[in-house]
Protein backbone atom coordinates (compact mmCIF):
# COMPACT_ATOMS: atom_id res chain seq x y z
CA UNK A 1 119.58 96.31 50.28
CA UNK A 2 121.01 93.41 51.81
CA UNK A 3 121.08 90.23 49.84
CA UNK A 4 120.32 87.09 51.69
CA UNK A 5 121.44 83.10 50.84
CA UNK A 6 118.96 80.45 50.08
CA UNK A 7 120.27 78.84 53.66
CA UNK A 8 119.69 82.83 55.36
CA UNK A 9 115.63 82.84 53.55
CA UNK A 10 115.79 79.22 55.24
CA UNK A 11 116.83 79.74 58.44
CA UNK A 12 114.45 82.89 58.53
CA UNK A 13 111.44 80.52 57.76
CA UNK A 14 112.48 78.70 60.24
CA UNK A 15 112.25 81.30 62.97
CA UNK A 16 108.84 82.50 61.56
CA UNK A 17 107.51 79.12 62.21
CA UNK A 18 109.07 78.68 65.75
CA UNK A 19 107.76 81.87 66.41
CA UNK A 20 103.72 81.64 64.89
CA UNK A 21 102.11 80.49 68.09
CA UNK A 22 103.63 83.43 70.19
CA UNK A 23 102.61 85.86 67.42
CA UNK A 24 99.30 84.05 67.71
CA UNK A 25 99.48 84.26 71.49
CA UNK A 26 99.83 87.98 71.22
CA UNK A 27 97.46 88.79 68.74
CA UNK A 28 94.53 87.13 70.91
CA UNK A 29 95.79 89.41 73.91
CA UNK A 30 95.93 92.69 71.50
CA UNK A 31 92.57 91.21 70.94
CA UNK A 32 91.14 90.40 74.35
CA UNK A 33 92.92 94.22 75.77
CA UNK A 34 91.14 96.27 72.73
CA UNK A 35 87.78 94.68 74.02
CA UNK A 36 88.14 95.03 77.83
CA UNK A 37 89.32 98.63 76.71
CA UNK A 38 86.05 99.61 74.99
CA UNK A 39 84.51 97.60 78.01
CA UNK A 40 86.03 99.66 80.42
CA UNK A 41 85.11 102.81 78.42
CA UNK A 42 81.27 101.95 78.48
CA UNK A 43 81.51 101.17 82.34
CA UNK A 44 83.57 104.77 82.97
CA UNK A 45 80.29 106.51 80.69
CA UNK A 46 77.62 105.08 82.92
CA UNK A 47 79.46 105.90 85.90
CA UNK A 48 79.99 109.72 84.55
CA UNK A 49 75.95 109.50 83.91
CA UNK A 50 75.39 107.96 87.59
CA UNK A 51 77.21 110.90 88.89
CA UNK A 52 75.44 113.55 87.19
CA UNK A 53 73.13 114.17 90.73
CA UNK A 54 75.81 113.96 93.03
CA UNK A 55 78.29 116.32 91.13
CA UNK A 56 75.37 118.93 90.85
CA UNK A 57 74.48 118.79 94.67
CA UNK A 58 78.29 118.86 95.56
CA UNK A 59 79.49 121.73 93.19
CA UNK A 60 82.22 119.03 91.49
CA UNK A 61 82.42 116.17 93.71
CA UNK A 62 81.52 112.09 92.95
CA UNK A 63 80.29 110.36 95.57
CA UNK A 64 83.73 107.68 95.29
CA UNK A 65 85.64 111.15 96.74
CA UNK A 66 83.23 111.16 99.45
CA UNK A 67 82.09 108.41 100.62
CA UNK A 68 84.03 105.13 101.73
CA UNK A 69 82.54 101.43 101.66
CA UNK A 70 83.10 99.58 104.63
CA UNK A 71 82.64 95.94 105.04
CA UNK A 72 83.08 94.81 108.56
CA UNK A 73 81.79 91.42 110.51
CA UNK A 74 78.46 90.92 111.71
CA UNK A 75 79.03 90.33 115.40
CA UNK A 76 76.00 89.48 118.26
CA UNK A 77 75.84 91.27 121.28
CA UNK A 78 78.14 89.29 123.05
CA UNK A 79 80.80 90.31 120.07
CA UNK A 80 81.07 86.71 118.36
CA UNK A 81 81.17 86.43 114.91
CA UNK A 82 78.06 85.62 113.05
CA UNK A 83 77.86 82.76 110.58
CA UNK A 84 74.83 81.92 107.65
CA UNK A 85 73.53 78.34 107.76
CA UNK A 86 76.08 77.49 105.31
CA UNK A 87 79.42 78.09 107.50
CA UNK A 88 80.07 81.31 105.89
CA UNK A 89 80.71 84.77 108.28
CA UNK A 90 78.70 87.27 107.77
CA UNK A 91 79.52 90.80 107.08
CA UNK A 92 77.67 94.42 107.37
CA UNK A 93 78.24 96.71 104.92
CA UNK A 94 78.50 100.54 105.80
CA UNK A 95 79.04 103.75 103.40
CA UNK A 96 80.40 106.30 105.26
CA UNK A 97 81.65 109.61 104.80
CA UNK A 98 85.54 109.06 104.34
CA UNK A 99 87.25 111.39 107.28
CA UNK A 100 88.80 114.21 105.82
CA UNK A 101 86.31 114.81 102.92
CA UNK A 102 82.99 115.32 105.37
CA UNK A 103 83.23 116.90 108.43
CA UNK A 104 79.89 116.67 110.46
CA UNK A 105 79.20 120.39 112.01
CA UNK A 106 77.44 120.64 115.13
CA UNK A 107 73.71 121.29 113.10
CA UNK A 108 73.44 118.25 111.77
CA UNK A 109 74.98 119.10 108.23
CA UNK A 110 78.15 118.17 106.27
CA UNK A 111 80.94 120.40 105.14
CA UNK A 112 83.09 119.25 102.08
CA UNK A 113 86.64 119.41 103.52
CA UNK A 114 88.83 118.49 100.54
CA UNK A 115 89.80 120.19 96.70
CA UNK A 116 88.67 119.59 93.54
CA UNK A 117 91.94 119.71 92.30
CA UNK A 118 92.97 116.71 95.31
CA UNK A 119 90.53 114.54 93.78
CA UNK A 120 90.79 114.53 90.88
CA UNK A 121 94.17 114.71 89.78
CA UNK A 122 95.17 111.88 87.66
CA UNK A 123 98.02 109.75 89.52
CA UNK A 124 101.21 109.76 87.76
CA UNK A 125 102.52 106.54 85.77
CA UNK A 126 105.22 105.20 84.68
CA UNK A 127 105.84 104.05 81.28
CA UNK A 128 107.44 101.07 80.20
């Protein structure tokens, strides 16, 4: 054990209370990260319940691996952009299948082009 001064326990105490707001700081983010965590968790189990019909009818597949959102501007005939009363452009959104994943065949149906494994394979981080 390592014996310390009275001006070593002082300068200590000083340091503590430099240092209590940051500690405070942190312990509101620990705080604030634990609860968008279990957030987070509850939004990922109503997704996975969502899914349920789409992964049947696919054989394994979400409809995020499929199908791409596309927002693109509303345009008139004439190809101007078209604005709200307000000022504000308008835009058309569009789910489409993403190319690669759903190929059209000449009947009228889709075939799944891409792997299970592809999709979802968890993307590699790195730690700090």
């Amino acid at each position: 054990m390592k014996n310390l001064s009275s001006r070593e326990v002082a300068v200590l105490k000083r340091i503590a209370q430099n240092n209590y707001p940051l500690t405070v700081q942190v312990e509101k983010i620990d705080k604030q990260i634990a609860s968008l965590m279990e957030e987070k968790a509850e939004k990922l189990a109503m997704l996975e319940r969502m899914e349920v019909g789409a992964v049947a009818m696919t054989d394994g597949y979400t409809s995020a691996q499929l199908i791409d959102r596309v927002v693109l501007p509303a345009v008139d005939a004439a190809g101007n952009q078209k604005y709200d009363k307000a000022g504000k452009a308008l835009t058309i959104t569009r789910f489409i299948p993403k190319q690669g994943a759903l190929v059209e065949l000449p009947d009228g149906t889709f075939e799944i082009m891409i792997d299970v494994a592809e999709t979802t394979a968890e993307p590699e981080t790195e730690e700090a």
